[in-house]
N, C-alpha and C. Protein backbone atom coordinates (compact mmCIF):
# COMPACT_ATOMS: atom_id res chain seq x y z
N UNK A 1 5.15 11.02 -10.90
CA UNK A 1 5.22 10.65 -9.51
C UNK A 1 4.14 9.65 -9.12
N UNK A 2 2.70 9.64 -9.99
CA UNK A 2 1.66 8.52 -9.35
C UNK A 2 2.20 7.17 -9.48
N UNK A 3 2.92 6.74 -10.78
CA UNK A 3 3.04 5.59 -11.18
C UNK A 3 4.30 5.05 -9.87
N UNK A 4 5.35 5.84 -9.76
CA UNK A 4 6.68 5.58 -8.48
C UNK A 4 5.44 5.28 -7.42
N UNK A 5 4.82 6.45 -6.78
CA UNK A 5 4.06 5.88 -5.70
C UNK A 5 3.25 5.00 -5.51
N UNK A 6 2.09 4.96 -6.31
CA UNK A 6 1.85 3.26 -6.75
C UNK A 6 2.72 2.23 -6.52
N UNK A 7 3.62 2.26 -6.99
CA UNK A 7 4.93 1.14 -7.02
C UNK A 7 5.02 0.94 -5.71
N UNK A 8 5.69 1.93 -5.12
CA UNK A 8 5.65 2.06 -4.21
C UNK A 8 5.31 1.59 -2.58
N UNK A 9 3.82 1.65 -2.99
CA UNK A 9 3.05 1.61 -1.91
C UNK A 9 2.46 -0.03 -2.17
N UNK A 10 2.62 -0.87 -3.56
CA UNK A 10 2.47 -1.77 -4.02
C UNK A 10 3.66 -3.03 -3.28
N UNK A 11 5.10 -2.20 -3.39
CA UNK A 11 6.03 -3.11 -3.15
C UNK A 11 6.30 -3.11 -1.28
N UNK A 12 5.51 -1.91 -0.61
CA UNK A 12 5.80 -2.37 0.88
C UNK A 12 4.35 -3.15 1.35
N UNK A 13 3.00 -3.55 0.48
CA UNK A 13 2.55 -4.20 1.00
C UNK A 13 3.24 -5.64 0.58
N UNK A 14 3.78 -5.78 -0.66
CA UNK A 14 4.08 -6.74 -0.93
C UNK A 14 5.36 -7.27 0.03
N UNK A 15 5.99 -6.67 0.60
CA UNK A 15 7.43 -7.24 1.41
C UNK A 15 6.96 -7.57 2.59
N UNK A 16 6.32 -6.80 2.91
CA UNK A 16 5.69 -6.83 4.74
C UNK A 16 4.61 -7.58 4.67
N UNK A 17 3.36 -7.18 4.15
CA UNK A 17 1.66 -8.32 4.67
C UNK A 17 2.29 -9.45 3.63
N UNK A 18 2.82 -9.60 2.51
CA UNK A 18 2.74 -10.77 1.85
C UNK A 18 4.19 -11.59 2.03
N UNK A 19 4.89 -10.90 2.91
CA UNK A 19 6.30 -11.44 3.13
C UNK A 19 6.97 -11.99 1.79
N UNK A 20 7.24 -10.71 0.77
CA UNK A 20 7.67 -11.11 -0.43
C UNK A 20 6.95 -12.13 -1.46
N UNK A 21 5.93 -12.56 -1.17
CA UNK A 21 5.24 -13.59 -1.97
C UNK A 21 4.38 -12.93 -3.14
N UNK A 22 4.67 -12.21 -3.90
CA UNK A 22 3.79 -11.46 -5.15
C UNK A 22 2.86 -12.24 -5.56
N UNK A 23 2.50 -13.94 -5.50
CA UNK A 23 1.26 -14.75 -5.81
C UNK A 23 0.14 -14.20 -4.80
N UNK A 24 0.30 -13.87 -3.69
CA UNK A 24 -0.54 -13.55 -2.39
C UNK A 24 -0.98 -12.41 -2.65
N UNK A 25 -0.47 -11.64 -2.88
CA UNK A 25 -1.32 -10.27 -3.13
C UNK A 25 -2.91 -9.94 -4.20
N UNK A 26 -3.66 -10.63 -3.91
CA UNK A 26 -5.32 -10.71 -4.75
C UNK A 26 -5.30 -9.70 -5.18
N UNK A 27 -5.32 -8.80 -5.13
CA UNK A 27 -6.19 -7.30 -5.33
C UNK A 27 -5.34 -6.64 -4.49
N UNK A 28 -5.38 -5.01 -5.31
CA UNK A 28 -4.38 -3.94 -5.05
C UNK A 28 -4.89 -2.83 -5.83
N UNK A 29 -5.25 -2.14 -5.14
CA UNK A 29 -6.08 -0.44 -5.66
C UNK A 29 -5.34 1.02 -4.93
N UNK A 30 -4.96 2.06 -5.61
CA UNK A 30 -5.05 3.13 -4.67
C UNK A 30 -5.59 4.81 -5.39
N UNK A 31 -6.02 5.15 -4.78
CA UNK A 31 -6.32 6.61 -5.04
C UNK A 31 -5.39 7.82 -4.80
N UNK A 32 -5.32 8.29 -5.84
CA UNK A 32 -4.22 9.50 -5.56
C UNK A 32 -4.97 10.94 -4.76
N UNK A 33 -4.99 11.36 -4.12
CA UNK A 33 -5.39 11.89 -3.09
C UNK A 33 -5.07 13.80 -3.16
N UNK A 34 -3.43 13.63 -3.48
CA UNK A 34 -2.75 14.89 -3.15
C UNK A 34 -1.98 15.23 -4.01
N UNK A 35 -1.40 16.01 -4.11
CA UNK A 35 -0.07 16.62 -5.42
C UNK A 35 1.33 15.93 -4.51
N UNK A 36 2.18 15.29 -5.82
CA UNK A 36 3.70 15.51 -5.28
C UNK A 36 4.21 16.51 -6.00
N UNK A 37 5.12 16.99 -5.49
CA UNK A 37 6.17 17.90 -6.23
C UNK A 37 7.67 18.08 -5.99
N UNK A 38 7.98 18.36 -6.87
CA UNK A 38 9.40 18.18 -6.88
C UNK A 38 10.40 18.16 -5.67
N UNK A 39 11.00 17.36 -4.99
CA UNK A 39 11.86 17.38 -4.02
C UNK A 39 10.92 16.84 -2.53
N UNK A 40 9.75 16.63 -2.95
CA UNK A 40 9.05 15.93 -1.70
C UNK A 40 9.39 14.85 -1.07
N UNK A 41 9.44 14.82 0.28
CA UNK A 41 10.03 13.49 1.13
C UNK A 41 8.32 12.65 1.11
N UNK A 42 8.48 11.55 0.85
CA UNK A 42 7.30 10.34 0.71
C UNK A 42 7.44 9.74 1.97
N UNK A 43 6.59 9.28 2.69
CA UNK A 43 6.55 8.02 3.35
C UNK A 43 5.14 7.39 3.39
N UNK A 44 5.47 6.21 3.10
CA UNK A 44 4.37 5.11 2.73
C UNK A 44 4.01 4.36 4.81
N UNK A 45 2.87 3.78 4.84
CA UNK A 45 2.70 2.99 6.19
C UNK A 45 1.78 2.36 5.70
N UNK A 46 1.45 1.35 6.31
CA UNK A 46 0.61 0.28 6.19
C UNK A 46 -0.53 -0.13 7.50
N UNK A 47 -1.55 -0.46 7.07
CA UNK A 47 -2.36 -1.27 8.62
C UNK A 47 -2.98 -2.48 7.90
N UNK A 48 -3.05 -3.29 9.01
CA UNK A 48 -3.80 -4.27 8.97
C UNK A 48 -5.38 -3.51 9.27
N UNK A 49 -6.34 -3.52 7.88
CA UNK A 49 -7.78 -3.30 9.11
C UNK A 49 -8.64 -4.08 8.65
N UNK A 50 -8.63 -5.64 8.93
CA UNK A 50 -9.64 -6.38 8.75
C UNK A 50 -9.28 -8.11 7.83
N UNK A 51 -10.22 -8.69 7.98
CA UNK A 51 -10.19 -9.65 7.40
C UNK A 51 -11.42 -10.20 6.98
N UNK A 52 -11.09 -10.51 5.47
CA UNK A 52 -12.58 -10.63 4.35
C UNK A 52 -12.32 -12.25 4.34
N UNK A 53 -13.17 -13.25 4.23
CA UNK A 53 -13.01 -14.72 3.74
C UNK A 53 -11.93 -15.34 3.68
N UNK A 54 -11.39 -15.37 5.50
CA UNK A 54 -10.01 -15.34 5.83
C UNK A 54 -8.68 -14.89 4.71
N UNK A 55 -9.00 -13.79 3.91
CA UNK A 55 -8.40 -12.69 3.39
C UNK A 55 -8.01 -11.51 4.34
N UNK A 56 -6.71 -11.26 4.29
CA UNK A 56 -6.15 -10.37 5.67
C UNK A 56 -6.47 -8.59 4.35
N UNK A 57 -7.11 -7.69 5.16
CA UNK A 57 -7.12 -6.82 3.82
C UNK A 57 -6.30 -5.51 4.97
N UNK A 58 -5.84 -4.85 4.06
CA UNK A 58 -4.40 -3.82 4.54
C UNK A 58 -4.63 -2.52 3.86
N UNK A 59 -5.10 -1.05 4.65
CA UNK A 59 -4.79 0.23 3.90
C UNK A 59 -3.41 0.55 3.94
N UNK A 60 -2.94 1.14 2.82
CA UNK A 60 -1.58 2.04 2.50
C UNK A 60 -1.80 3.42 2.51
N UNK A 61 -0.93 4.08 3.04
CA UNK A 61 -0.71 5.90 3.17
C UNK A 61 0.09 6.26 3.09
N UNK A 62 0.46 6.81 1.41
CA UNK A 62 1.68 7.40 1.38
C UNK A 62 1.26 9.56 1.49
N UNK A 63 2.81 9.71 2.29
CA UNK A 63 2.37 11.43 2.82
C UNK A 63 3.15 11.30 2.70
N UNK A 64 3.33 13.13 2.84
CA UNK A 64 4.70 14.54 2.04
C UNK A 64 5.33 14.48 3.26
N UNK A 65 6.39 14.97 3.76
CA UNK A 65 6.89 15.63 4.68
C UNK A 65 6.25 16.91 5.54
N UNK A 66 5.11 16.98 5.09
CA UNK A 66 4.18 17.69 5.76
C UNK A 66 2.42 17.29 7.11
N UNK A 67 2.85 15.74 6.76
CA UNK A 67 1.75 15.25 6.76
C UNK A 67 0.55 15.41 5.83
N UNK A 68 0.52 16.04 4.31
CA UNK A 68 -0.67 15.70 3.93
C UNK A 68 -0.65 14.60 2.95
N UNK A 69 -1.99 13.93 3.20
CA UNK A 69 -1.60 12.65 2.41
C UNK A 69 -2.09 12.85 0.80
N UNK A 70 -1.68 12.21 0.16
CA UNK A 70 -0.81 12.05 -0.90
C UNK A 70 -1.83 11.06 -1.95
N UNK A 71 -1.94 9.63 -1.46
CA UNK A 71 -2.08 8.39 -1.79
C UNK A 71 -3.12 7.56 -0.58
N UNK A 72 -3.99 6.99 -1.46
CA UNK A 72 -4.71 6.17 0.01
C UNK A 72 -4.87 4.25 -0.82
N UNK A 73 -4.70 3.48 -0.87
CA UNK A 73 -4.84 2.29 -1.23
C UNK A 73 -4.90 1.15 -0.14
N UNK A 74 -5.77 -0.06 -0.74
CA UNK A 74 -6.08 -1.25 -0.31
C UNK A 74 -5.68 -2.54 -1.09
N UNK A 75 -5.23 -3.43 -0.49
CA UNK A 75 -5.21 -4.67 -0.96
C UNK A 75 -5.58 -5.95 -0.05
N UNK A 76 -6.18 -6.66 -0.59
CA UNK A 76 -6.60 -8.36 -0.38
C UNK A 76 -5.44 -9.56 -0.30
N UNK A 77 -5.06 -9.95 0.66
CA UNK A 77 -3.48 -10.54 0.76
C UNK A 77 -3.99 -11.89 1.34
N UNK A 78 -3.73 -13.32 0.38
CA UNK A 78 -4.16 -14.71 0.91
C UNK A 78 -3.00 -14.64 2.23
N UNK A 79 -3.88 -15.91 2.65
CA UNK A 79 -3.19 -16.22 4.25
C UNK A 79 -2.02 -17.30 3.15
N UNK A 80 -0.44 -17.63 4.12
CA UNK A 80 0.32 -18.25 3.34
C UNK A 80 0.16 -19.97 3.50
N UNK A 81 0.55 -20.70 2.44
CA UNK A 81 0.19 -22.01 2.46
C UNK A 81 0.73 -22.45 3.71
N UNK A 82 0.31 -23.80 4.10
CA UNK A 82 0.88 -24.23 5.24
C UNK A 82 0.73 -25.80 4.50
């Protein structure tokens, strides 16, 4: 289950802060936090909290159907060319 959630939590920063652009995504870390187990409902969310060397940087939180969380990760997302 870490490696799916990883993925996971990898591919909704990548669709949403990097608007599909997989070159944009710098850096991408997360900590596994909590147990999954079998038949658990996931949900991943995202925030914007901050910006490093006009680098937009974004926490991920994936949680059970219980609210406890699960997964905590960060990534470093370039601003897009213009």
């Amino acid at each position: 289950h870490g490696m799916w959630s990883s993925a996971n939590a990898h591919r909704v920063i990548q669709a949403v802060a990097a608007k599909n652009d997989a070159k944009r995504v710098l850096h991408f870390s997360v900590e596994f936090v909590g147990m999954v187990k079998p038949r658990d409902q996931l949900f991943t969310s995202m925030k914007h909290v901050g910006m490093k060397q006009g680098k937009m940087i974004v926490e991920v939180t994936t949680k059970n159907q219980v609210d406890e969380t699960v997964l905590k990760g960060k990534a470093e997302i370039t601003s897009p060319s213009t």
